[in-house]
C-alpha atoms as a PDB file:
ATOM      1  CA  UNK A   1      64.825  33.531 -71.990  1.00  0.00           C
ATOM      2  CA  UNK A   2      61.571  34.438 -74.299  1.00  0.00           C
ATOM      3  CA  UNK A   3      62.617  31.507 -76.611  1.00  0.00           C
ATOM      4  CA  UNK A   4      62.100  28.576 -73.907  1.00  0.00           C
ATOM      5  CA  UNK A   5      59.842  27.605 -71.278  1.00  0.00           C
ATOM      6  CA  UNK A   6      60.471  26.757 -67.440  1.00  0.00           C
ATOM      7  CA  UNK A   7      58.534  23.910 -65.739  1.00  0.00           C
ATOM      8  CA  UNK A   8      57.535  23.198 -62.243  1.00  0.00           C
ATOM      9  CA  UNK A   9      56.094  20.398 -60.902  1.00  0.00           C
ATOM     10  CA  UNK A  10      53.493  21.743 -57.768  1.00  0.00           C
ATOM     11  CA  UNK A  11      52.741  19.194 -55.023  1.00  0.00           C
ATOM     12  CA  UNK A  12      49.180  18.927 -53.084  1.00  0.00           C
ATOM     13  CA  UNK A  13      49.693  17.030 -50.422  1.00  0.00           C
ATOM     14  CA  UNK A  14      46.898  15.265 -48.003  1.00  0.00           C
ATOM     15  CA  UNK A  15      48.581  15.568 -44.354  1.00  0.00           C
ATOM     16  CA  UNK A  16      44.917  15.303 -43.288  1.00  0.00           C
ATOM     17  CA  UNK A  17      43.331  11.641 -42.269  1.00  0.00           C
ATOM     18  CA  UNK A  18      39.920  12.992 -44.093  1.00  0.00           C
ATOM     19  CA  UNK A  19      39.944  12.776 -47.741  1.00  0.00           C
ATOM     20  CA  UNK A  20      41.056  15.689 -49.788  1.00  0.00           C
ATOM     21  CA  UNK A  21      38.370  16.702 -52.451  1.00  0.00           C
ATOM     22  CA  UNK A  22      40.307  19.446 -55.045  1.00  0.00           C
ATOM     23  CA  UNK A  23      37.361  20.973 -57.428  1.00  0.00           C
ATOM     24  CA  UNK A  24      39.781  23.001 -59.259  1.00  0.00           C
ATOM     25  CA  UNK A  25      43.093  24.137 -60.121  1.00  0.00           C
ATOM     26  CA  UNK A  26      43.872  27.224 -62.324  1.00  0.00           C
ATOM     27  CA  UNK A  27      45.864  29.922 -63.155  1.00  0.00           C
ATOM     28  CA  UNK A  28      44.433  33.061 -60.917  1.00  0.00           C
ATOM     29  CA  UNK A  29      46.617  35.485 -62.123  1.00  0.00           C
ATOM     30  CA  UNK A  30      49.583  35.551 -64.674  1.00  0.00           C
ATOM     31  CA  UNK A  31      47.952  33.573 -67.786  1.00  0.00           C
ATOM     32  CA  UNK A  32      48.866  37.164 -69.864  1.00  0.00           C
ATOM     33  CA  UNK A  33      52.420  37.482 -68.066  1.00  0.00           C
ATOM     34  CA  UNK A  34      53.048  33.855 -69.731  1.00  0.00           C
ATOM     35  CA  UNK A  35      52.013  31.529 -66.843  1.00  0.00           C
ATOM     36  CA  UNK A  36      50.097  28.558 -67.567  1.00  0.00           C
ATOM     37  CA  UNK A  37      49.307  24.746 -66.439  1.00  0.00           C
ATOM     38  CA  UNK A  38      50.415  21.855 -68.434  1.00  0.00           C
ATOM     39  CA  UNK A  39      47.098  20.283 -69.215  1.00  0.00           C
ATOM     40  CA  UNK A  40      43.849  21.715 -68.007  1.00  0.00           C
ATOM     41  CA  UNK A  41      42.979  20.454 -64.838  1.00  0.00           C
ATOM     42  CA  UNK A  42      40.694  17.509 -65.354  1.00  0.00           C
ATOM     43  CA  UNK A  43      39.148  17.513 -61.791  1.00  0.00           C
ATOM     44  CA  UNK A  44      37.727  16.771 -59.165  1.00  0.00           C
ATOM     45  CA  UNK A  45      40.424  14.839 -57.813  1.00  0.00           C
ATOM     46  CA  UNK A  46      40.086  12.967 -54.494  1.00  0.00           C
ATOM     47  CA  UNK A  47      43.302  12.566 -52.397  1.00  0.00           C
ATOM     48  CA  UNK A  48      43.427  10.104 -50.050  1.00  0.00           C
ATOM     49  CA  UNK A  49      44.963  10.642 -46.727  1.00  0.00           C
ATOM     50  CA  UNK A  50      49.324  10.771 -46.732  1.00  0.00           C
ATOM     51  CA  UNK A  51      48.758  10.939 -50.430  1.00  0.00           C
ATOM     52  CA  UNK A  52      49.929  13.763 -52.704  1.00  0.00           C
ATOM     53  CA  UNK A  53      48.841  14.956 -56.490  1.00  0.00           C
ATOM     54  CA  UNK A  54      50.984  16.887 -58.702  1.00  0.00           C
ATOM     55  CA  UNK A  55      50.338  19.653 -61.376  1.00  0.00           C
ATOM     56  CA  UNK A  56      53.532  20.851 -63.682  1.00  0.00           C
ATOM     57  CA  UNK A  57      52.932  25.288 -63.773  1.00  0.00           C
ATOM     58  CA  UNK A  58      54.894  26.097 -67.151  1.00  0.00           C
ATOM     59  CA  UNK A  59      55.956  29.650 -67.340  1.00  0.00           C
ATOM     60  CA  UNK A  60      57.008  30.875 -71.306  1.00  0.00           C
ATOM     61  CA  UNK A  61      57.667  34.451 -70.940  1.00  0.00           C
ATOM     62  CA  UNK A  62      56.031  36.876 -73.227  1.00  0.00           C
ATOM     63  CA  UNK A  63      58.132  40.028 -72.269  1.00  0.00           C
ATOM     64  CA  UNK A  64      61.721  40.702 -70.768  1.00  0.00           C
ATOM     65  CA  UNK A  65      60.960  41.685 -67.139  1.00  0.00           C
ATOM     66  CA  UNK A  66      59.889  40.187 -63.897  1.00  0.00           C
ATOM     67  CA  UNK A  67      56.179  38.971 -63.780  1.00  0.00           C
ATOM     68  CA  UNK A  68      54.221  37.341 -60.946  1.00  0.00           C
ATOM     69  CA  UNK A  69      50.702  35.193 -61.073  1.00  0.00           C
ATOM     70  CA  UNK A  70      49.497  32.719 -59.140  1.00  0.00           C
ATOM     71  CA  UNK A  71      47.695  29.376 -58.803  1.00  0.00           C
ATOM     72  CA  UNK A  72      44.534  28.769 -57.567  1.00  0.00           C
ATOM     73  CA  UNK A  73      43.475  25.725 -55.516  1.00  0.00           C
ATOM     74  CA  UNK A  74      39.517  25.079 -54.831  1.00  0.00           C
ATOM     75  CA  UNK A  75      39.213  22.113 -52.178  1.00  0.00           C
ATOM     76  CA  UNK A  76      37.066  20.601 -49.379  1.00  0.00           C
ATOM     77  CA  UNK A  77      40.164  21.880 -46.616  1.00  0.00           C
ATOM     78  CA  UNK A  78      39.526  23.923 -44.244  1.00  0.00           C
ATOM     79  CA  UNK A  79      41.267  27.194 -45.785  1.00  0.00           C
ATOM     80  CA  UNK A  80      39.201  26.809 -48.813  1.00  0.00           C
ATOM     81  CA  UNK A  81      40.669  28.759 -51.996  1.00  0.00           C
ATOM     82  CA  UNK A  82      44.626  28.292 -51.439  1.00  0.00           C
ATOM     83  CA  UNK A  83      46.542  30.875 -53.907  1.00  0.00           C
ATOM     84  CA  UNK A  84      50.133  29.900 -54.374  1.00  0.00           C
ATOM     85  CA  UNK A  85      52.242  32.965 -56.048  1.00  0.00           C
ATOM     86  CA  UNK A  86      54.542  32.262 -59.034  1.00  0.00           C
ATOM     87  CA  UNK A  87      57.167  34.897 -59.881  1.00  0.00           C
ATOM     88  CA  UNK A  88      59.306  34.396 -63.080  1.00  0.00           C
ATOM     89  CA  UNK A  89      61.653  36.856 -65.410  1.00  0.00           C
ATOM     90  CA  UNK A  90      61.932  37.104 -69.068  1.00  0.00           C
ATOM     91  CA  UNK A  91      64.995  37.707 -69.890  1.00  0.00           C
ATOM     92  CA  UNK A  92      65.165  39.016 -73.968  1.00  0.00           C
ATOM     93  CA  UNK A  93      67.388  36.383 -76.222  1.00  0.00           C
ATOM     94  CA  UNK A  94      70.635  38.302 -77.537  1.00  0.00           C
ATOM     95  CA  UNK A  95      70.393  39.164 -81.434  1.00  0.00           C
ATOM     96  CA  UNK A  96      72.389  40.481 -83.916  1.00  0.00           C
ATOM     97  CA  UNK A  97      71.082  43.087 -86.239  1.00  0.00           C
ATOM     98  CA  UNK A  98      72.993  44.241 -89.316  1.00  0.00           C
ATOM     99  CA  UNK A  99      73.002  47.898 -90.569  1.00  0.00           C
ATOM    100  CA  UNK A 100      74.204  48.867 -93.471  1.00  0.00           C
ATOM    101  CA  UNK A 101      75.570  52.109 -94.271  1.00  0.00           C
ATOM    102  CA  UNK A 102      74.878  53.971 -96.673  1.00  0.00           C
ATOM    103  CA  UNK A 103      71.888  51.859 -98.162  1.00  0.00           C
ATOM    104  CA  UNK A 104      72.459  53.226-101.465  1.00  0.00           C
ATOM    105  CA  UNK A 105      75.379  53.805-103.147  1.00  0.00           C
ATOM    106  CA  UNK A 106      75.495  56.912-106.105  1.00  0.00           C
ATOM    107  CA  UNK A 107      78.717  56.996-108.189  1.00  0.00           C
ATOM    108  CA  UNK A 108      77.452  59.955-110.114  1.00  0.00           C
ATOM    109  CA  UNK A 109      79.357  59.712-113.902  1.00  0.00           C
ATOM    110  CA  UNK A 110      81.997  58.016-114.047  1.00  0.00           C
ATOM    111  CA  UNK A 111      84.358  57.678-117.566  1.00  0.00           C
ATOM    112  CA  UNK A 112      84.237  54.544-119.325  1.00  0.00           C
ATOM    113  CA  UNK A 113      86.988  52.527-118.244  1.00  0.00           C
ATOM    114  CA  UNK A 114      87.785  54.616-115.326  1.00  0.00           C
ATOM    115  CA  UNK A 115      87.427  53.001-111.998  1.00  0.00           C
ATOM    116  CA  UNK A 116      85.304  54.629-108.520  1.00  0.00           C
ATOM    117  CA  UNK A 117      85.257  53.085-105.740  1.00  0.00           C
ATOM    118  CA  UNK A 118      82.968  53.133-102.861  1.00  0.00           C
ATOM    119  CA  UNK A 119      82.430  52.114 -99.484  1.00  0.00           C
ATOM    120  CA  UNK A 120      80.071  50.052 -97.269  1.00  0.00           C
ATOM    121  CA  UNK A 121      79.706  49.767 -94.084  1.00  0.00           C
ATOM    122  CA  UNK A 122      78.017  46.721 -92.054  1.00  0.00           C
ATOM    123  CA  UNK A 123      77.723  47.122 -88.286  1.00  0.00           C
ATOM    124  CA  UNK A 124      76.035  44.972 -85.814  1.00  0.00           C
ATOM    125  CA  UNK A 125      74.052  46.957 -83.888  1.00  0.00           C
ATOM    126  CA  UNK A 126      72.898  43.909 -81.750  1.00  0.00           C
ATOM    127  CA  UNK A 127      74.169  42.597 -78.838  1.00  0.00           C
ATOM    128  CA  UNK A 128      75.205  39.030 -79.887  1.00  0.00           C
ATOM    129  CA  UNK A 129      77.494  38.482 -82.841  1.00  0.00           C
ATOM    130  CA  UNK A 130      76.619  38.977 -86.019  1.00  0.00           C
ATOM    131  CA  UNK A 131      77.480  35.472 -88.799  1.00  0.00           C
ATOM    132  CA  UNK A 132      77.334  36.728 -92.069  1.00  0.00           C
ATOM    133  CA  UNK A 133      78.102  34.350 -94.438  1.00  0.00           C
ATOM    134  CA  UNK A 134      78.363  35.660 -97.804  1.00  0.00           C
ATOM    135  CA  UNK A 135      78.711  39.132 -99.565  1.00  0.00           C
ATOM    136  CA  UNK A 136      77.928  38.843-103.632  1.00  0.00           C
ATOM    137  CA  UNK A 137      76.513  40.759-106.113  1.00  0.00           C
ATOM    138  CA  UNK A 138      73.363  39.333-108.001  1.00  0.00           C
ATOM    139  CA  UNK A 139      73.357  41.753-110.282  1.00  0.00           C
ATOM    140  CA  UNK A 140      75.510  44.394-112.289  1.00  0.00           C
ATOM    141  CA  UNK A 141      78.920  42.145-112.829  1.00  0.00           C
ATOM    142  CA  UNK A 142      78.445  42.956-115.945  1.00  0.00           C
ATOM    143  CA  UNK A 143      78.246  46.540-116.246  1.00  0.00           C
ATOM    144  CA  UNK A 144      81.206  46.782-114.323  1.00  0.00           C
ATOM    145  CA  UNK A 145      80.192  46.726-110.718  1.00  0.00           C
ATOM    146  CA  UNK A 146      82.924  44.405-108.294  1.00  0.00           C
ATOM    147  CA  UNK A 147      83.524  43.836-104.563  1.00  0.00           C
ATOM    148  CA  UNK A 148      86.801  44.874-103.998  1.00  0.00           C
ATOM    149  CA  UNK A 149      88.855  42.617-101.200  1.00  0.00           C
ATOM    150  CA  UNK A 150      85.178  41.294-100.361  1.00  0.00           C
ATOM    151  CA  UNK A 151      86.085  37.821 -97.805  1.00  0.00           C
ATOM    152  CA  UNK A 152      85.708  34.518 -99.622  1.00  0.00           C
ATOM    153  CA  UNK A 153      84.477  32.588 -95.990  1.00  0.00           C
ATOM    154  CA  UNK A 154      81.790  33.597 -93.439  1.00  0.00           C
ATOM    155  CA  UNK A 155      82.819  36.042 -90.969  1.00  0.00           C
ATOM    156  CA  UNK A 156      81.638  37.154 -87.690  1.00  0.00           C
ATOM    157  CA  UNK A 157      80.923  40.957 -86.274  1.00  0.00           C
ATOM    158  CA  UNK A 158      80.883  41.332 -82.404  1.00  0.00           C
ATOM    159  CA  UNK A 159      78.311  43.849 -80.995  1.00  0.00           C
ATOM    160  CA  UNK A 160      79.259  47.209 -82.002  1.00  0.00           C
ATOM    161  CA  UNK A 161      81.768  46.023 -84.689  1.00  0.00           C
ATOM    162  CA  UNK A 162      82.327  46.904 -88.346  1.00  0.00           C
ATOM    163  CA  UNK A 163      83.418  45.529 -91.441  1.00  0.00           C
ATOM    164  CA  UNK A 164      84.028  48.096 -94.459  1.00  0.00           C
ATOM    165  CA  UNK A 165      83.979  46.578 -98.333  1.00  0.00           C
ATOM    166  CA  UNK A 166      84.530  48.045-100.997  1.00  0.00           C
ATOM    167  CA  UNK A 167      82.161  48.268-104.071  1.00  0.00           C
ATOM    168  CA  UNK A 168      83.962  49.763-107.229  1.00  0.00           C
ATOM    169  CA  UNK A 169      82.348  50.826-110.722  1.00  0.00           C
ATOM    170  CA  UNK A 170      84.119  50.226-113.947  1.00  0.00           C
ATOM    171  CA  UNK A 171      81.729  50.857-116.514  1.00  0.00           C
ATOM    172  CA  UNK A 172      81.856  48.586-119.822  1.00  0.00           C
ATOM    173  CA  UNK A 173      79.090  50.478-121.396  1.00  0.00           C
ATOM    174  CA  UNK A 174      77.302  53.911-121.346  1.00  0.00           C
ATOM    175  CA  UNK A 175      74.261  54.978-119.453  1.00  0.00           C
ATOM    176  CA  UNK A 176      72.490  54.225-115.938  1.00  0.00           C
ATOM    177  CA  UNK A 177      73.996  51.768-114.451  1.00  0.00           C
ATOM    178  CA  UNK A 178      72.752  49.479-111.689  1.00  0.00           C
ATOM    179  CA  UNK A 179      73.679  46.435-109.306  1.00  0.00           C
ATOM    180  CA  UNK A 180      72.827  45.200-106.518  1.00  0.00           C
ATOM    181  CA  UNK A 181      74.664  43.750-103.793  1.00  0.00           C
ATOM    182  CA  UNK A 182      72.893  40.642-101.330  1.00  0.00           C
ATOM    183  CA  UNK A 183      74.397  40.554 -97.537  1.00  0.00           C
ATOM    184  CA  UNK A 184      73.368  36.992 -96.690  1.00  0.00           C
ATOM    185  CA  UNK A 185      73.662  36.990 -92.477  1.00  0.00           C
ATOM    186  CA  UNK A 186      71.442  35.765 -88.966  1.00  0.00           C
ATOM    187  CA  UNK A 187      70.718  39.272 -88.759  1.00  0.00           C
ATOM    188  CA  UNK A 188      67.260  39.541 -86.544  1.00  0.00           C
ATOM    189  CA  UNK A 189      65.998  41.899 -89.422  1.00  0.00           C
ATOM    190  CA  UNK A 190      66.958  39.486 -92.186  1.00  0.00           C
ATOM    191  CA  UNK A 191      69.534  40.199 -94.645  1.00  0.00           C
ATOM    192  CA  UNK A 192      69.409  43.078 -96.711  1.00  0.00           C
END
């Protein structure tokens, strides 16, 4: 997924009975797809014959897809520059991302006393489930402004879902009046 990182461990191996000399090891291709070595190669490196050396590749993917690179190998062997591909995939993390519908609510004029309500609509328009974990209003109580049947515990929204509350006006005095309501969730976008 784009929030972690994959390690391999890479092994050079010496079948030879000559001493293997390796100048360099580096990323050829891939360092921009998210490919990358654990710690710079500190060479050269002599392996001695039957012996092996090891170098962990760490791929941390920077974009949902597949991606290929490689890794370069600069030795005294006969085939020179060796080039081993890498392929990874980046697969996107699922989020949750709250809408909220309208975004503004206008009661127009309403009678002292009287009582409007309105409706709200949060959706999930993410593809894991939405937590949200507390619906209040942090300002207007006292103008008359109240969540009507408004949930008391955190709730969840699966992807696609709904939840409607209502928002109702009672006005104690004349005037403008204005609230505002705080959606407190793990929305992707924040809460609102």
């Amino acid at each position: 997924s784009l929030d972690a990182s994959v390690e391999r461990v890479l092994t050079i191996r010496n079948p030879s009975e000559g001493e293997l000399s390796i100048s360099d090891i580096r990323i050829g291709t891939g360092a921009d797809a998210g490919f990358a070595l654990s710690e710079l190669f500190a060479g050269p490196v002599e392996v001695a014959p039957g012996g092996a050396f090891t170098v962990t590749v760490v791929f941390t993917p920077l974009a949902a897809g597949e991606v290929a690179g490689s890794v370069e190998i600069e030795s005294n062997a006969e085939a020179g520059l060796v080039t081993i591909p890498l392929s990874g995939v980046g697969e996107a993390v699922p989020t949750a991302r709250l809408v909220v519908a309208p975004e503004a609510i206008d009661y127009g004029e309403v009678p002292l006393s009287d009582t409007q309500i309105q409706e709200l609509t949060l959706r999930n328009d993410g593809d894991a489930a939405l937590s949200v974990n507390a619906i209040a209003l942090t300002t207007g109580a006292d103008v008359g402004f109240a969540l009507v049947d408004a949930p008391s515990a955190a709730f969840e929204i699966v992807p696609g879902g709904e939840f409607v509350v209502g928002v109702e006006l009672t006005p104690t005095v004349e005037g403008a009046l204005t609230g505002n309501l705080q959606i407190t969730s793990d929305s992707v976008d924040g809460s609102p």
